[in-house]
C-alpha atoms as a PDB file:
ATOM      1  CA  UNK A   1      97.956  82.914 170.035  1.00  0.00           C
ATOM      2  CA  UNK A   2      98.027  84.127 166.602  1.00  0.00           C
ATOM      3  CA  UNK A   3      99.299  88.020 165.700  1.00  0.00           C
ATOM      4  CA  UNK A   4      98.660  89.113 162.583  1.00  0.00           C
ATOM      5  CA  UNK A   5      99.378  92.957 160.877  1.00  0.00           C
ATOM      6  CA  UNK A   6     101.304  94.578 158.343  1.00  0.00           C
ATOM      7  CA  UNK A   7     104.818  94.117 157.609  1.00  0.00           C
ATOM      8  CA  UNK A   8     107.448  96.452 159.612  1.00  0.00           C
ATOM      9  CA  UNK A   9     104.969  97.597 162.465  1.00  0.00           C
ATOM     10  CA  UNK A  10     106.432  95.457 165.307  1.00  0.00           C
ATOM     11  CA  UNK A  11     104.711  92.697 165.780  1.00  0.00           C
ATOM     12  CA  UNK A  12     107.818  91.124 166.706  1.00  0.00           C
ATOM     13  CA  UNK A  13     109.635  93.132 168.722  1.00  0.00           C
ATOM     14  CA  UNK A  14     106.359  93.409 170.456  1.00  0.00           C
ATOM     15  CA  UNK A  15     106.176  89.344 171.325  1.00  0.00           C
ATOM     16  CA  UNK A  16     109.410  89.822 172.200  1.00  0.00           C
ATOM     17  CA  UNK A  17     108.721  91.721 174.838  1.00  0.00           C
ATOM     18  CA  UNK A  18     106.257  89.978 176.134  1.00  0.00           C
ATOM     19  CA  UNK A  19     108.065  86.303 176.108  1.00  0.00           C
ATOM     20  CA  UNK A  20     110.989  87.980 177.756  1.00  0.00           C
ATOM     21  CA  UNK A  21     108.983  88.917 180.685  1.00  0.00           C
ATOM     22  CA  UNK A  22     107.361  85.330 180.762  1.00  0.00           C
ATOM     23  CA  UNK A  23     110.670  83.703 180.490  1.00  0.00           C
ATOM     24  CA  UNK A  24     111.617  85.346 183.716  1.00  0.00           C
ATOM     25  CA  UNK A  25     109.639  82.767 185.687  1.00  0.00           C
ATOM     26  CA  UNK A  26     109.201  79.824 183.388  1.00  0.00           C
ATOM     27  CA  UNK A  27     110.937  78.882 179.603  1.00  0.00           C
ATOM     28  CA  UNK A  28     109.137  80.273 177.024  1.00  0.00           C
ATOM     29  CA  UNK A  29     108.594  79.754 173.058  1.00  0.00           C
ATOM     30  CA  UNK A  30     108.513  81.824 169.911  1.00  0.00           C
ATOM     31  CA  UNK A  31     107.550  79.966 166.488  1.00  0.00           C
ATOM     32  CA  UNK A  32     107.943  81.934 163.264  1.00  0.00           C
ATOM     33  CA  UNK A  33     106.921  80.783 160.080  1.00  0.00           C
ATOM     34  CA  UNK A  34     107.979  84.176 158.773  1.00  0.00           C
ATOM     35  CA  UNK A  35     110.849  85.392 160.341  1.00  0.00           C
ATOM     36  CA  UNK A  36     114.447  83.242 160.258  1.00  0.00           C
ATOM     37  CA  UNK A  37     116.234  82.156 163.325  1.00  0.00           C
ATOM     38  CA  UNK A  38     118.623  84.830 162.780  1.00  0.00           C
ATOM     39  CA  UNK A  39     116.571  87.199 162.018  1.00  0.00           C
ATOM     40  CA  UNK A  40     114.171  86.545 165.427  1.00  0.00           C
ATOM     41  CA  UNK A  41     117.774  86.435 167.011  1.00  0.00           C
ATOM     42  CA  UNK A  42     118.778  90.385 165.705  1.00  0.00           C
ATOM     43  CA  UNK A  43     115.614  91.662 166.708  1.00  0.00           C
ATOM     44  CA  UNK A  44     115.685  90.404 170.345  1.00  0.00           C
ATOM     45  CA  UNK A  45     119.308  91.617 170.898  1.00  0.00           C
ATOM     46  CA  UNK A  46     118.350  95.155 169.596  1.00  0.00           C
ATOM     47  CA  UNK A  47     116.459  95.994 172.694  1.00  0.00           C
ATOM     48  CA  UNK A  48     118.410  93.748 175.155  1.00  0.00           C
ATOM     49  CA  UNK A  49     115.606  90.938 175.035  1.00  0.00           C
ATOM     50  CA  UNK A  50     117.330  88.015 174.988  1.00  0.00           C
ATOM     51  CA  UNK A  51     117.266  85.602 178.010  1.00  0.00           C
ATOM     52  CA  UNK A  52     118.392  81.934 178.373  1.00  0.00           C
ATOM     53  CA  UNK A  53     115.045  80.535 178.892  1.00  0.00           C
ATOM     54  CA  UNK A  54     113.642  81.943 176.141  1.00  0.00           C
ATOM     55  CA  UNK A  55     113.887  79.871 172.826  1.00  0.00           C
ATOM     56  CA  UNK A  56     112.835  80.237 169.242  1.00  0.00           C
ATOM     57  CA  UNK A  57     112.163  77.892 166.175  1.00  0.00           C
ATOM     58  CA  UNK A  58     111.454  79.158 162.683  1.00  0.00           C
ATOM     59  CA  UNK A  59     109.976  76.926 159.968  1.00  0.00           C
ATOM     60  CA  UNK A  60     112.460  79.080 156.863  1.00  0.00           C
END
């Protein structure tokens, strides 16, 4: 699935959300090609989204 928007409107935070509740019941997957590891990191432990089973891989 592809998301697509303008800068700084949550499209993150919003996948995010959505992979943490997958990850509750199977491992789950975020790729970034815009967003660093850290920076995918800082936005999922703003709203408590982190969770072992979800990963993340960034391409910068």
């Amino acid at each position: 699935m592809l998301i697509g928007g303008d800068p700084d409107i949550g499209k993150l935070t919003l996948l995010l959300q959505a992979l943490s509740e997958v990850a509750h019941d199977r491992r789950a997957l975020y790729i970034s090609g815009g967003e660093s590891s850290d920076q995918i990191a800082l936005s999922a432990q703003r709203p408590g989204l982190l969770d072992e089973h979800l990963n993340q891989a960034s391409e910068l």
